[in-house]
Each structure stands twice: as structure tokens, then as C-alpha cells.
N, C-alpha and C. Protein backbone atom coordinates (compact mmCIF):
# COMPACT_ATOMS: atom_id res chain seq x y z
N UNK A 1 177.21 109.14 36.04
CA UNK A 1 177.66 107.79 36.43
C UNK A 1 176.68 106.76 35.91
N UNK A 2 177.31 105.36 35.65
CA UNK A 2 176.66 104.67 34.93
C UNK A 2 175.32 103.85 35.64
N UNK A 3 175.75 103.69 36.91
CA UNK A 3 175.47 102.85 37.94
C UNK A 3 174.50 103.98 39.10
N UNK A 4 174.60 105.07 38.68
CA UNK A 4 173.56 105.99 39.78
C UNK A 4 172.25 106.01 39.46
N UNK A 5 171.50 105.68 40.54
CA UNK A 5 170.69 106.01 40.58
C UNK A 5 169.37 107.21 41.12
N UNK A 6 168.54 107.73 40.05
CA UNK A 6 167.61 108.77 40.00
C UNK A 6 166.28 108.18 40.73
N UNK A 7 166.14 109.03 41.54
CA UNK A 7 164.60 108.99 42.39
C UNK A 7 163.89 110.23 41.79
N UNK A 8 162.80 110.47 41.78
CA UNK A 8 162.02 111.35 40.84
C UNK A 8 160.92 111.79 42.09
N UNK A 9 161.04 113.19 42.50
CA UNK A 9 160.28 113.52 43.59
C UNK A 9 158.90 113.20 44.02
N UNK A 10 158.36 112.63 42.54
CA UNK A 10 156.90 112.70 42.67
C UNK A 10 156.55 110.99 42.86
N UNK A 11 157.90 110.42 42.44
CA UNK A 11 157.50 108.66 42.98
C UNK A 11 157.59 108.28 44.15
N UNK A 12 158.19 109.49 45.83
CA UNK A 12 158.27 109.43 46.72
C UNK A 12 156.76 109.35 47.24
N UNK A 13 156.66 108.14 47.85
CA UNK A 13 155.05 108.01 48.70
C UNK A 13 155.22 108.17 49.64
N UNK A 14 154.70 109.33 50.64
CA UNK A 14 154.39 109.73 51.54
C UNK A 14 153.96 108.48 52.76
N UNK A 15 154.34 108.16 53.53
CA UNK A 15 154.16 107.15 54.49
C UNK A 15 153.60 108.31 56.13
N UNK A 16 152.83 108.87 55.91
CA UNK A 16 152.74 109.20 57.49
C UNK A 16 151.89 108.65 57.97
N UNK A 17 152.27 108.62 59.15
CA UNK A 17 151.68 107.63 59.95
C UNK A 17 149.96 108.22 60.35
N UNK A 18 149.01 106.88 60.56
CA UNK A 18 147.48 107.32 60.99
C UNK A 18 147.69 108.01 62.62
N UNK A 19 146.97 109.28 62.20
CA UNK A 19 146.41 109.83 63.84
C UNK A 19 145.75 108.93 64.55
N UNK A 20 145.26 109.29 66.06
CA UNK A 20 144.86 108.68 66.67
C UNK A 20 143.28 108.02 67.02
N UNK A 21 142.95 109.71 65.97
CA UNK A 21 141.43 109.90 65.46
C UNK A 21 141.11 108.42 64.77
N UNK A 22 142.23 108.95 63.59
CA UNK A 22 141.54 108.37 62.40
C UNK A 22 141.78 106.28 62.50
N UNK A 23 142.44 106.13 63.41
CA UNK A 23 143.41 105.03 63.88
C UNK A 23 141.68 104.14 64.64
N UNK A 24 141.28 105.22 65.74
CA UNK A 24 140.11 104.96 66.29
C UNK A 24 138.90 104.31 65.08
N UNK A 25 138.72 105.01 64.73
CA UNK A 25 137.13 105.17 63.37
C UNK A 25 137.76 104.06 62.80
N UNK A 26 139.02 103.40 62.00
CA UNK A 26 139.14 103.08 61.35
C UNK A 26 138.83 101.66 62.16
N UNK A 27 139.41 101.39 63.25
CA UNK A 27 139.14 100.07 64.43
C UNK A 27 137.76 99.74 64.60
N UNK A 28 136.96 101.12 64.86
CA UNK A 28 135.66 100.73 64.84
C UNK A 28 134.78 100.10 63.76
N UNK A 29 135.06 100.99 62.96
CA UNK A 29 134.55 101.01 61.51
C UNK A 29 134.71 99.60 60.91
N UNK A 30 135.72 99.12 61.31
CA UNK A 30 135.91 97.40 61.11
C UNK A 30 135.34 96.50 62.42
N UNK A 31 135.07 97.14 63.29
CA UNK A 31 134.17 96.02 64.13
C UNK A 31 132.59 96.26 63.61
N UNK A 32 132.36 97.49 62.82
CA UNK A 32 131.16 97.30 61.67
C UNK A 32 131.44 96.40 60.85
N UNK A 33 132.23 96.23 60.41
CA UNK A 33 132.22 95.45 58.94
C UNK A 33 131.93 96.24 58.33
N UNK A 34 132.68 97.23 58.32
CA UNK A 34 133.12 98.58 57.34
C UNK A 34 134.76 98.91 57.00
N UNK A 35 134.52 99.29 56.04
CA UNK A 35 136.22 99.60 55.11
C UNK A 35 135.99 100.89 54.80
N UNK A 36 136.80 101.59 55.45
CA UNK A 36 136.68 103.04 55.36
C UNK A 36 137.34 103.46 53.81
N UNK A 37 138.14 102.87 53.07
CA UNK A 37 138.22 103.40 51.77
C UNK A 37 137.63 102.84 50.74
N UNK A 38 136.76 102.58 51.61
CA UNK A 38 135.41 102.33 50.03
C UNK A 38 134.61 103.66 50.71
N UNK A 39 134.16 104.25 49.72
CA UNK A 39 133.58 105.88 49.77
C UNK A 39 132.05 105.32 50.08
N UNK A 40 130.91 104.19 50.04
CA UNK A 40 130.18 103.93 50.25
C UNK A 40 129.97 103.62 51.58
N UNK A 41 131.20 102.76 51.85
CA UNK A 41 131.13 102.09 53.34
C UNK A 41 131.49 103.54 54.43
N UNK A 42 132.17 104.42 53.71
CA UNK A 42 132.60 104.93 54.71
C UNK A 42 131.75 106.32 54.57
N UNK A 43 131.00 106.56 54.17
CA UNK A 43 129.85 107.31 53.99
C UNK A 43 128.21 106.97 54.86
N UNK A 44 128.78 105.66 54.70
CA UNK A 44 127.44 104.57 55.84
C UNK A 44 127.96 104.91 57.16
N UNK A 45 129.28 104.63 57.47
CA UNK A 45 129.71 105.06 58.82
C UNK A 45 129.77 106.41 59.21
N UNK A 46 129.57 107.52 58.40
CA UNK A 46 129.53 108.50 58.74
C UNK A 46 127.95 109.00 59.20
N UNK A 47 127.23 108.33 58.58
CA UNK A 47 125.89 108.49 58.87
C UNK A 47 125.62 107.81 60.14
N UNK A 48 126.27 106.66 60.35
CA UNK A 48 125.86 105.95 61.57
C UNK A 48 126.58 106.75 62.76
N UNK A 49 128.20 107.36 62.56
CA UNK A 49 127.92 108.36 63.61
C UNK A 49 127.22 109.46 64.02
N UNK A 50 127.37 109.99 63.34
CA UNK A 50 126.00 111.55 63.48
C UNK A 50 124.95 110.68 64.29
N UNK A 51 124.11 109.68 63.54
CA UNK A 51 122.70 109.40 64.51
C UNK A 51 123.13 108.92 66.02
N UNK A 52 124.59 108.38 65.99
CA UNK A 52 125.01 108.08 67.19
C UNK A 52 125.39 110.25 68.46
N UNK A 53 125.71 110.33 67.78
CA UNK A 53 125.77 111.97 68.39
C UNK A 53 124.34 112.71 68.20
N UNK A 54 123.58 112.69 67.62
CA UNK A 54 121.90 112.86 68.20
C UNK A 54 121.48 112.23 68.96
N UNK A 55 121.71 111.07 69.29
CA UNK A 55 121.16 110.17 70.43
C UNK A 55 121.39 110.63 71.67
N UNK A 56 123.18 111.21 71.76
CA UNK A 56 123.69 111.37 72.65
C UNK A 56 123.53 113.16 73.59
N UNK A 57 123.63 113.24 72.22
CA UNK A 57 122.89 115.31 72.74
C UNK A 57 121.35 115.24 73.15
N UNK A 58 120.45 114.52 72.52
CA UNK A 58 119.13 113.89 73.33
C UNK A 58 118.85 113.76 74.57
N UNK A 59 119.99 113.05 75.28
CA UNK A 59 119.70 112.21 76.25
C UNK A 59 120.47 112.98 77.20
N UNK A 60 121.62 114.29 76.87
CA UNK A 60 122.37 114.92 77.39
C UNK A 60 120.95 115.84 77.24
N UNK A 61 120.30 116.55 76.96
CA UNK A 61 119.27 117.85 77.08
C UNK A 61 118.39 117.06 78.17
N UNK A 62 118.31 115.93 78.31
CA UNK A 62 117.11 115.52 79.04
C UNK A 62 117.16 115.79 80.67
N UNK A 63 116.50 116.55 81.03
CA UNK A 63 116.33 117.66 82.52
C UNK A 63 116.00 116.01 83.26
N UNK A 64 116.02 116.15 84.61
CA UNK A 64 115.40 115.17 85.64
C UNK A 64 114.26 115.81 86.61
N UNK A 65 114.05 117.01 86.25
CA UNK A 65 113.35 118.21 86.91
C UNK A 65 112.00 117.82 85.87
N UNK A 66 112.51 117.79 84.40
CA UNK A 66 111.42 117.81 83.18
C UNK A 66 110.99 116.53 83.42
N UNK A 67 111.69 115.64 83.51
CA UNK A 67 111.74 114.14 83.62
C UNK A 67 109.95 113.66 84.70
N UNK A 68 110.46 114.47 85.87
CA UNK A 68 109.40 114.70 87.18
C UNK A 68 108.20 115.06 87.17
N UNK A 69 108.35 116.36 86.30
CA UNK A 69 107.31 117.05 85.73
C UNK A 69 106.55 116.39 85.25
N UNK A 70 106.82 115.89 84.02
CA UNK A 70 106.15 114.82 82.93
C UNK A 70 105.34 113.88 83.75
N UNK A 71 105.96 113.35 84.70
CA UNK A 71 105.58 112.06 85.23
C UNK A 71 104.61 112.03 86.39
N UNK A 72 104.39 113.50 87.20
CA UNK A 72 103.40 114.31 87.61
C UNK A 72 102.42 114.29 86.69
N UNK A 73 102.56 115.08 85.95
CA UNK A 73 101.30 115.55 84.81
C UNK A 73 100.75 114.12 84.19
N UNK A 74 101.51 113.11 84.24
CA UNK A 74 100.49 112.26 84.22
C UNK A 74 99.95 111.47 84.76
N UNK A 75 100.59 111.60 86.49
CA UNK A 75 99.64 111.17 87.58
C UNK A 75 98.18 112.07 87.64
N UNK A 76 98.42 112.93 87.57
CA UNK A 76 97.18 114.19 87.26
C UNK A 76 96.20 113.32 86.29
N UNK A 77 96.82 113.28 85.39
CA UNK A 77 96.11 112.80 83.81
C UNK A 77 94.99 111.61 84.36
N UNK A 78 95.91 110.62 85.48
CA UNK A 78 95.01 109.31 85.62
C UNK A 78 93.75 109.59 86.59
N UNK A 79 94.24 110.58 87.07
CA UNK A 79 93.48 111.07 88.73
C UNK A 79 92.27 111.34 88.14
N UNK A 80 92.43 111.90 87.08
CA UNK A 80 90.98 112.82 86.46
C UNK A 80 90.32 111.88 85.81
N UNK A 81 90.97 110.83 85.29
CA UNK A 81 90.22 110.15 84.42
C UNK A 81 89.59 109.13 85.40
N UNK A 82 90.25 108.44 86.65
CA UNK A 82 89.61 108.04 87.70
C UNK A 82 88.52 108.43 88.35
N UNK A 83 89.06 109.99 88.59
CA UNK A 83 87.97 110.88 89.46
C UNK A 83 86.77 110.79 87.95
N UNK A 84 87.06 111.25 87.59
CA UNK A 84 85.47 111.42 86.12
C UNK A 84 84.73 110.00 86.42
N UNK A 85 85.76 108.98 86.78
CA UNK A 85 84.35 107.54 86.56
C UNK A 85 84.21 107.66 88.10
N UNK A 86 84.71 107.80 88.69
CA UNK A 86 84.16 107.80 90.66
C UNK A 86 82.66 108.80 90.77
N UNK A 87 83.26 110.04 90.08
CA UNK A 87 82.36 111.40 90.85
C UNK A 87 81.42 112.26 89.74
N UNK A 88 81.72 111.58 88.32
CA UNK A 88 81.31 111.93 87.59
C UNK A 88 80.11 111.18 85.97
N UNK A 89 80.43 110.40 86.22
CA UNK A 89 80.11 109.56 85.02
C UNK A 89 78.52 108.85 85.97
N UNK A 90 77.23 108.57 85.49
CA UNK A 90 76.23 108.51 86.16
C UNK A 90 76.62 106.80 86.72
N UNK A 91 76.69 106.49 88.21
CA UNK A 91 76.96 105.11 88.02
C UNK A 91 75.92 105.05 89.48
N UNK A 92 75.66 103.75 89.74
CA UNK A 92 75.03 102.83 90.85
C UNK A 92 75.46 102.34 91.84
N UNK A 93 75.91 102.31 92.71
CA UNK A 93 76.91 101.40 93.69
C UNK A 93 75.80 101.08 95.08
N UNK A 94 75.62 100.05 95.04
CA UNK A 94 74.84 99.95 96.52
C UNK A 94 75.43 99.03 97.34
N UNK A 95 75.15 98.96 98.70
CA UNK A 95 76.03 97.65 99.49
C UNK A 95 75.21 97.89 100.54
N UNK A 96 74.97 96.53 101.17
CA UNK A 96 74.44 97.00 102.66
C UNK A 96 75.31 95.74 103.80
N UNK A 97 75.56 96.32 104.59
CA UNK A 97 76.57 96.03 105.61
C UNK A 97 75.94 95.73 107.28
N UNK A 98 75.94 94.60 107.56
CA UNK A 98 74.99 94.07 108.63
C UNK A 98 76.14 93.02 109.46
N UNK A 99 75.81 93.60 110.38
CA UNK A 99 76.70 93.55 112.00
C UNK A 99 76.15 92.58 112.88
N UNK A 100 76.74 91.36 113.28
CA UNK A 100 75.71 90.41 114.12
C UNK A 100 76.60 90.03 115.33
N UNK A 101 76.19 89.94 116.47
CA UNK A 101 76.97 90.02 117.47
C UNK A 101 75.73 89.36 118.87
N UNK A 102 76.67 88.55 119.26
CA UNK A 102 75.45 88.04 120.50
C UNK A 102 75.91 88.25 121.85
N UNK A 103 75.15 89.29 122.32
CA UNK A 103 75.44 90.61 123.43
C UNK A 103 74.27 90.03 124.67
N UNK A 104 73.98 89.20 124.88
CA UNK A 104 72.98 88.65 126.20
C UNK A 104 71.99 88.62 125.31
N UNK A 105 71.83 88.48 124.10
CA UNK A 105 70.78 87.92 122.81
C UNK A 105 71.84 87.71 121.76
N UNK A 106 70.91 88.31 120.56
CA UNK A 106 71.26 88.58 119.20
C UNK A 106 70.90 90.10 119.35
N UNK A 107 71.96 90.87 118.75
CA UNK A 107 72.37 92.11 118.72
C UNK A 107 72.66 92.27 116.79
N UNK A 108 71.31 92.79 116.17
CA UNK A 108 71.76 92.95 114.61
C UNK A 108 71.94 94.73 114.40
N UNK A 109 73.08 95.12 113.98
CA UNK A 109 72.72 96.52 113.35
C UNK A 109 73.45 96.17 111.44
N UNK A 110 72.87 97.20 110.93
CA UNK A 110 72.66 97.01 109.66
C UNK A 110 72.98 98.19 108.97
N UNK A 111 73.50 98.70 107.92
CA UNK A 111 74.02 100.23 107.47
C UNK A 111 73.97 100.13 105.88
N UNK A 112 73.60 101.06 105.04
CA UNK A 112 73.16 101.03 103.55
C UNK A 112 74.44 101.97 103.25
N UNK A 113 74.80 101.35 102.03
CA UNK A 113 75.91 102.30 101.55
C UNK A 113 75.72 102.94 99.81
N UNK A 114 75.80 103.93 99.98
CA UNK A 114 75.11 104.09 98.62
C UNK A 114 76.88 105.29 97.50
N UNK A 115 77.38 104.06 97.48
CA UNK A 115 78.81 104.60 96.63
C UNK A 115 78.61 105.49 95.23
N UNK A 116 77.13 105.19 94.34
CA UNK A 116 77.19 105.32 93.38
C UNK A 116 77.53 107.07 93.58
N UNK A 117 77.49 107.96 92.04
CA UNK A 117 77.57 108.95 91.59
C UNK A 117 76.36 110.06 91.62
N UNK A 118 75.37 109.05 91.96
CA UNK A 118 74.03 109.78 91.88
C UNK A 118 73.19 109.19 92.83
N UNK A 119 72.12 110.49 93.33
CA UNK A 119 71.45 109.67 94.48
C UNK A 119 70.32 108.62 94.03
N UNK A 120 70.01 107.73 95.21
CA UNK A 120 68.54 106.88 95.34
C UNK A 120 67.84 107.50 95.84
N UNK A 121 66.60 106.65 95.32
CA UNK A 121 65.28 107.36 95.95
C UNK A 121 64.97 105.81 96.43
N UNK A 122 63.36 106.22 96.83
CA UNK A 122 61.88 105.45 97.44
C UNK A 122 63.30 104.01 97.76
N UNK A 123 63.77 104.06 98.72
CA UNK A 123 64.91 103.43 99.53
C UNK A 123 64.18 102.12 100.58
N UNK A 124 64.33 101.27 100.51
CA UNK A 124 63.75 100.33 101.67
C UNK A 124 64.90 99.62 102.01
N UNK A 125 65.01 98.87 103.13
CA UNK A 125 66.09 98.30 103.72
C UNK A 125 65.14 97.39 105.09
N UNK A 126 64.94 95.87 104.76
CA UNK A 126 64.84 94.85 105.57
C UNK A 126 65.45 94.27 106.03
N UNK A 127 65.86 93.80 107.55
CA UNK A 127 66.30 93.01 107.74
C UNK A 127 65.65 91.63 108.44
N UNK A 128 65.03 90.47 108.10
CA UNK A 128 64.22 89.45 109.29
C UNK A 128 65.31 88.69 109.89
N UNK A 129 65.11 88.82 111.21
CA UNK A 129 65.72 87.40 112.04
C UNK A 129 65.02 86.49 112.44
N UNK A 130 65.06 85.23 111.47
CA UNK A 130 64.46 83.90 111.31
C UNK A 130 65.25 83.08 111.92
N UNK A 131 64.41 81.27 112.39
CA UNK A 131 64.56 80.61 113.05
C UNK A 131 65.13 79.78 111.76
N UNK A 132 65.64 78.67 112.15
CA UNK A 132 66.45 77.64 111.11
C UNK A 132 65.81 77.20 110.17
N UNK A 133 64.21 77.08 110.26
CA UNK A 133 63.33 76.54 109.13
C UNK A 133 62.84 78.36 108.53
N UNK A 134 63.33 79.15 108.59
CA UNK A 134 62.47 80.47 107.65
C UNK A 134 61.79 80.90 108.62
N UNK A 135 61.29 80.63 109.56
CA UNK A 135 60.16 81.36 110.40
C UNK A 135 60.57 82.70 111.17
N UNK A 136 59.50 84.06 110.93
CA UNK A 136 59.95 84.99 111.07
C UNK A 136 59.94 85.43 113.38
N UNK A 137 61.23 85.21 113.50
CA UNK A 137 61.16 86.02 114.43
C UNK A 137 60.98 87.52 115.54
N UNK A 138 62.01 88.19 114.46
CA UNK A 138 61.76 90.09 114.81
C UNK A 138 62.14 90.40 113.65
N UNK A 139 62.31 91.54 113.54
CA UNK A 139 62.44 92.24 112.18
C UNK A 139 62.68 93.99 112.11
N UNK A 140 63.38 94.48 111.22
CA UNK A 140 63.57 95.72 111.57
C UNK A 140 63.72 96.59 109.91
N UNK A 141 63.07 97.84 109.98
CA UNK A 141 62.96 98.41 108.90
C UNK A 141 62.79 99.76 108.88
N UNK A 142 63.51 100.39 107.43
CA UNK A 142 63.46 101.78 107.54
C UNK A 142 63.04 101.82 105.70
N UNK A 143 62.76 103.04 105.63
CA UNK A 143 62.17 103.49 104.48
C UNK A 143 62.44 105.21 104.21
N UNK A 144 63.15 105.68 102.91
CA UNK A 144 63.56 107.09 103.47
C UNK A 144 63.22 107.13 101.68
N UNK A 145 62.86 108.88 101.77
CA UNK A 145 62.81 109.15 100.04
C UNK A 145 63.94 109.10 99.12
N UNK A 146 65.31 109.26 100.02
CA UNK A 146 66.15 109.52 99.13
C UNK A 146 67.53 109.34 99.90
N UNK A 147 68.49 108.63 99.36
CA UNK A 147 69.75 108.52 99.84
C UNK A 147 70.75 109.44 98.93
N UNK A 148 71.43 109.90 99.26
CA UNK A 148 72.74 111.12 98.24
C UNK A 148 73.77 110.09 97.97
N UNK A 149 74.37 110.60 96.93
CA UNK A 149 75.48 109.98 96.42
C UNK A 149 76.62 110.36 97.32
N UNK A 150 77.54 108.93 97.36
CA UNK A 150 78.59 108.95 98.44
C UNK A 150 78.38 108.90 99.88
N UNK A 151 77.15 108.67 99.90
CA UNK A 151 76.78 109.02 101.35
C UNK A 151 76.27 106.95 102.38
N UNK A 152 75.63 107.28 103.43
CA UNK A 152 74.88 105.84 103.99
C UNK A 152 73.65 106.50 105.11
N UNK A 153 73.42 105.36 105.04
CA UNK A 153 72.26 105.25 105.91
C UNK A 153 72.26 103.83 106.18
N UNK A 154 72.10 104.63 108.02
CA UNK A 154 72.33 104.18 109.27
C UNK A 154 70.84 104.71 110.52
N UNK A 155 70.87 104.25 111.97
CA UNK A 155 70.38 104.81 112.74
C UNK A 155 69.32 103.62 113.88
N UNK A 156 68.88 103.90 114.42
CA UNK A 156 68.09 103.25 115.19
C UNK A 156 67.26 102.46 114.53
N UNK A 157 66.24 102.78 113.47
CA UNK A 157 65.76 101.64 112.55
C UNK A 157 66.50 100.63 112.51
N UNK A 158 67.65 101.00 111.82
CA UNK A 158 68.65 99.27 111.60
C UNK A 158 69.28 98.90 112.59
N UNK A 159 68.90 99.25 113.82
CA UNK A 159 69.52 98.53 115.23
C UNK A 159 68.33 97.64 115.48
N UNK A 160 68.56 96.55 116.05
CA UNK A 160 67.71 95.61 117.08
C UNK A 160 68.47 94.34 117.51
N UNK A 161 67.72 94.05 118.67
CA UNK A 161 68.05 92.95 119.81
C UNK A 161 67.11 91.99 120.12
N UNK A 162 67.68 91.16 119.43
CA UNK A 162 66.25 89.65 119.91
C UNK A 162 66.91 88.71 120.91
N UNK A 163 65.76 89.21 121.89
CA UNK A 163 65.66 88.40 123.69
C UNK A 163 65.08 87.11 123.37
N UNK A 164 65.70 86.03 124.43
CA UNK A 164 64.75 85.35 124.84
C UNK A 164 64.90 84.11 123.43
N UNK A 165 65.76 84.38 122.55
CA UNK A 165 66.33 83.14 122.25
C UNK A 165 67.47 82.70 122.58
N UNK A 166 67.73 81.40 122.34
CA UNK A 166 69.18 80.57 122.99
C UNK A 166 70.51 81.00 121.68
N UNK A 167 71.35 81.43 122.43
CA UNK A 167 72.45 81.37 121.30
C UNK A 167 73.10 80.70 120.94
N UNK A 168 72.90 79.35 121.43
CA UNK A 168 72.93 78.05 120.65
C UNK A 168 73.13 77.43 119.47
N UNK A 169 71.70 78.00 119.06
CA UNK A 169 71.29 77.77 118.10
C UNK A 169 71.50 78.33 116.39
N UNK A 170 71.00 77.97 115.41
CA UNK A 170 71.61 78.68 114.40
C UNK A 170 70.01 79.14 113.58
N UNK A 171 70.46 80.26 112.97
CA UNK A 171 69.21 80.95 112.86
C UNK A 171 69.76 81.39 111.42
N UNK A 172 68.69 82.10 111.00
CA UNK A 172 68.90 82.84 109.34
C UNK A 172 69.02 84.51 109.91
N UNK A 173 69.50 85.33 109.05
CA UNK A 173 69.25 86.79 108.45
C UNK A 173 68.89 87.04 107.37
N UNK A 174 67.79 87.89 106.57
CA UNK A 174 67.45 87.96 105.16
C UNK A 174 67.75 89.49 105.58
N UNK A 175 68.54 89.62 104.31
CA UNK A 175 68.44 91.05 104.28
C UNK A 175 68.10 91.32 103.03
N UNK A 176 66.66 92.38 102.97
CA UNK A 176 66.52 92.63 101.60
C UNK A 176 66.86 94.53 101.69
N UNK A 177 66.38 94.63 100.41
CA UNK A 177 66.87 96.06 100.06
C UNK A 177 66.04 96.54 98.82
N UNK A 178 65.49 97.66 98.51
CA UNK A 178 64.62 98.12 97.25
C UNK A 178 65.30 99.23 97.16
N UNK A 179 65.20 99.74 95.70
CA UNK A 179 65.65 101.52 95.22
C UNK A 179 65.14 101.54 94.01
N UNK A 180 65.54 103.10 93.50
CA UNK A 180 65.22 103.34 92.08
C UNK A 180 66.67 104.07 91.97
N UNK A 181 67.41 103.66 90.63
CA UNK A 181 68.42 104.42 90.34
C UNK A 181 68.48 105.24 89.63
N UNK A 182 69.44 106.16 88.98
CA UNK A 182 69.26 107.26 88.48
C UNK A 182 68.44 107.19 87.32
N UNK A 183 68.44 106.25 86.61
CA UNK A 183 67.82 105.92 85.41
C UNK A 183 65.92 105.28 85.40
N UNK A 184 65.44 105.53 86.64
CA UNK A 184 64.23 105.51 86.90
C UNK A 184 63.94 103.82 86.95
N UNK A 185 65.43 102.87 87.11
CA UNK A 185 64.67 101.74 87.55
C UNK A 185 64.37 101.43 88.64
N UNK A 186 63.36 100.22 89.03
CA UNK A 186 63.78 100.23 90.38
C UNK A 186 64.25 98.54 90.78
N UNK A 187 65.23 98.40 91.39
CA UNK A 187 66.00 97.03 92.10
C UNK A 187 65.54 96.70 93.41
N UNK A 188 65.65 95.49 93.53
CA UNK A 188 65.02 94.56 94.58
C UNK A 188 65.88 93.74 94.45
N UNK A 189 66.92 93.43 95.69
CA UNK A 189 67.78 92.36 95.86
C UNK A 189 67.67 92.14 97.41
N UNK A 190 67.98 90.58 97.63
CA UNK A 190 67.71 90.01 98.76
C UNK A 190 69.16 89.20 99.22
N UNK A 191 69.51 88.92 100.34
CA UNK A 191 70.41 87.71 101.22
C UNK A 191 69.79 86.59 102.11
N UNK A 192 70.57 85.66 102.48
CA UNK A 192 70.39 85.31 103.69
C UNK A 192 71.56 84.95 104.04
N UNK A 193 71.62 84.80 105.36
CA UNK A 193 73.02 84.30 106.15
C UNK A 193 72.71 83.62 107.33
N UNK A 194 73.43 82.60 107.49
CA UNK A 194 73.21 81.49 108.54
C UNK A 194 73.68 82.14 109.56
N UNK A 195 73.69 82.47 110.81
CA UNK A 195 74.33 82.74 112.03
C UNK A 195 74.13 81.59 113.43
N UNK A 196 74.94 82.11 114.46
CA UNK A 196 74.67 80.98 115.24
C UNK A 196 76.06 80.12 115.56
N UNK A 197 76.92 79.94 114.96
CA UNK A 197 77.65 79.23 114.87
C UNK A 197 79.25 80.31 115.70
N UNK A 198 79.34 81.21 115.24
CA UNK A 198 79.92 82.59 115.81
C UNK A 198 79.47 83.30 116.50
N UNK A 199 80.11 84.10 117.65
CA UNK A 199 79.84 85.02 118.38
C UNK A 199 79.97 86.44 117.48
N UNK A 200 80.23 86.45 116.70
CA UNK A 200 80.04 88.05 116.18
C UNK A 200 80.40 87.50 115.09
N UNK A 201 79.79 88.12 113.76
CA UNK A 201 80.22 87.75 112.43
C UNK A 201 79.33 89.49 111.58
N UNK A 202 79.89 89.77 110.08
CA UNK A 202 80.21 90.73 109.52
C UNK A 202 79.71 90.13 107.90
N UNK A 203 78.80 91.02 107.62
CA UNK A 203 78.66 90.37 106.52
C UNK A 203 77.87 91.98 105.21
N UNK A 204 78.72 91.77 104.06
CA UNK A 204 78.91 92.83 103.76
C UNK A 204 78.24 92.48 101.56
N UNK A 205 76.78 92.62 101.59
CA UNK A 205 76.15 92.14 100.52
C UNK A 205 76.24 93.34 99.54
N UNK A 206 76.75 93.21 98.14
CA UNK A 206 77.18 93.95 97.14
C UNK A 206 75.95 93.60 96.40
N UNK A 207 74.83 95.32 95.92
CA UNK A 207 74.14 94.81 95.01
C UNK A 207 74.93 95.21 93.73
N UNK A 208 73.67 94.77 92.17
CA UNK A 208 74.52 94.58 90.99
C UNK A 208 74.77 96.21 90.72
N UNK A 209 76.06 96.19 90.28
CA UNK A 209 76.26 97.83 89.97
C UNK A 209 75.93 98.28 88.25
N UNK A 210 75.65 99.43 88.35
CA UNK A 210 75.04 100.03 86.68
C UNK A 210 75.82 101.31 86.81
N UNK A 211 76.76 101.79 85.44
CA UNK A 211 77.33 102.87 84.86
C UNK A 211 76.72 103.10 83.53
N UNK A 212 76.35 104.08 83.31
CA UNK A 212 76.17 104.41 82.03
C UNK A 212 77.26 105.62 81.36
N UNK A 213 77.64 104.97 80.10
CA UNK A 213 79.11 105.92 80.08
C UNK A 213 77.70 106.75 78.56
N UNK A 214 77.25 106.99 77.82
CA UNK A 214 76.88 107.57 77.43
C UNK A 214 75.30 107.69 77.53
């Protein structure tokens, strides 16, 4: 026939329709600003999924048990490195701590604190209770060879009671203090504190501290 027409099997183009897969990737792949039939672009997106599915098997292996663990072991980690400068590393810590309280006088007790890592020696600990111009009223003192590390010193020496003044009035405390530290120096530090004005007051003198890390 003149008028018929021939279709030729191989000019038939296949029209099937995109899966749901490929329908997906291809949606995404364009909210990249990717074109999946360019073999470059869509070779970039193939790489960018994979690192996206390592991320995800990563974070899927990750235990909350391991998670705990970890986070233990390095509370441990800090403890030691804390504890090494507290209990270990040669350091100085002194403080002395003096108690004033007016009990039918002046009532002073007084206590040495010796925080450092290592002990003191040839130890002195003064305290004078002076009148408003410096003038020495009573006074109380101890002297010991050696204080231990972490430890204090306390006791009847650093107790006393001064009679027979008015509590009225306002008066001084000097508190001094001597040592030798581990390093064979020896320190001499002093206070004073006004009292008088309070019925009980707390007063808590920090000498200078020394670590030696090597």
C-alpha cells in the first residue's frame, strides 16, 4: 500500500517508567545541584552517598555501655593527674587558722595547717594579743621539729584567755608563723587583725605557696 506506514523495531524507544529508587536519588541529587546523567555529577553523588552510609554504620556501632566506659576512663585520667599535683608533685601549702571569741574575756585558739605534699620542719607559730597602739598584752606559742604533710597542728599551746580586759574595746592579733620547706628554705610570714568590734570572728591567713614541678 501506498499510504502504509513501516515502524522499524529498533526506532521503538522504550518509555518505562523511573522506579521509586531511582525517582528518589534523582530528587535528591537535584536538591545537590546534581544531574545524574552527567557521569561526573553522578559519580560525585555516588561518593557523597557511601560517606553518607559510613557515617551512619559509625554511629549505628556506637555502644552507650562503650560510650560510659570511655567517659569513666577519663574521669580516672583527671583524678590521677589531680591526685599527682595534690599527693605527689613536691608542693608547700601552709595556712594558719585563728579563732577569736569573747567568753567572759578574749578567748584566742589558733591551728596550723600544713596542706602541702611534704612535711615542715623547725615550725614556730605566734600568736600576740595587743592593745590598739601595738602594745604586747599575752601571748601564746608553740614550736615543734616537724609538721607531716596533710596533716595540722593544734593543742593547748595555741589556746589562751586574756582576763581582765574590757571587751569594749578594740585590740590587735599578730599572728606570725616560721618553717623550712622541702627545699631547705626557711619562711617567715606575719598578720594582724583588728578585733573588738565582734563577738566571735574567724580569720583564716594563707601563707605564699611553692610547687616545684621539676
Amino acid at each position: 500500500m501506498e499510504d502504509e506506514l513501516v515502524v522499524h523495531e529498533d526506532d521503538i524507544i522504550s518509555s518505562k517508567p523511573l522506579g521509586l529508587l531511582e525517582s528518589s536519588q534523582r530528587q535528591e541529587a537535584f536538591a545537590m545541584g546534581l544531574d545524574l546523567d552527567d557521569p561526573e555529577q553522578a559519580e560525585a553523588y555516588m561518593q557523597a552517598q557511601e560517606a553518607a552510609l559510613f557515617i551512619k554504620e559509625r554511629i549505628r556501632n556506637i555502644n552507650p555501655a562503650r560510650v560510659a566506659i570511655a567517659g569513666l576512663i577519663m574521669l580516672l585520667l583527671v583524678g590521677l593527674i589531680a591526685s599527682g599535683w595534690y599527693w605527689v608533685l613536691p608542693r608547700d601549702d601552709v595556712e594558719v587558722e585563728t579563732i577569736y571569741m569573747q567568753r567572759g574575756g578574749h578567748l584566742i585558739m589558733s591551728e596550723l595547717y600544713n596542706d602541702g605534699s611534704r612535711a615542715i620542719t623547725d615550725v614556730t607559730v605566734q600568736v600576740e594579743f595587743q592593745d590598739e597602739f601595738g602594745n604586747l598584752i599575752q601571748e601564746m606559742r608553740i614550736d615543734v621539729d616537724e609538721v607531716a604533710s596533710h596533716s595540722s597542728l593544734a593543742g593547748d599551746d595555741l589556746e589562751m584567755i586574756v582576763l581582765g580586759y574590757t571587751v569594749w574595746d578594740e585590740y590587735i592579733l599578730k599572728v606570725s608563723v616560721t618553717w623550712t620547706s622541702f627545699d631547705n628554705k626557711v619562711h617567715a610570714e606575719s598578720w594582724s587583725h583588728v578585733i573588738g568590734e565582734w563577738a566571735s570572728e574567724r580569720f583564716v591567713d594563707q601563707c605564699d605557696t611553692t610547687t616545684k614541678l621539676f
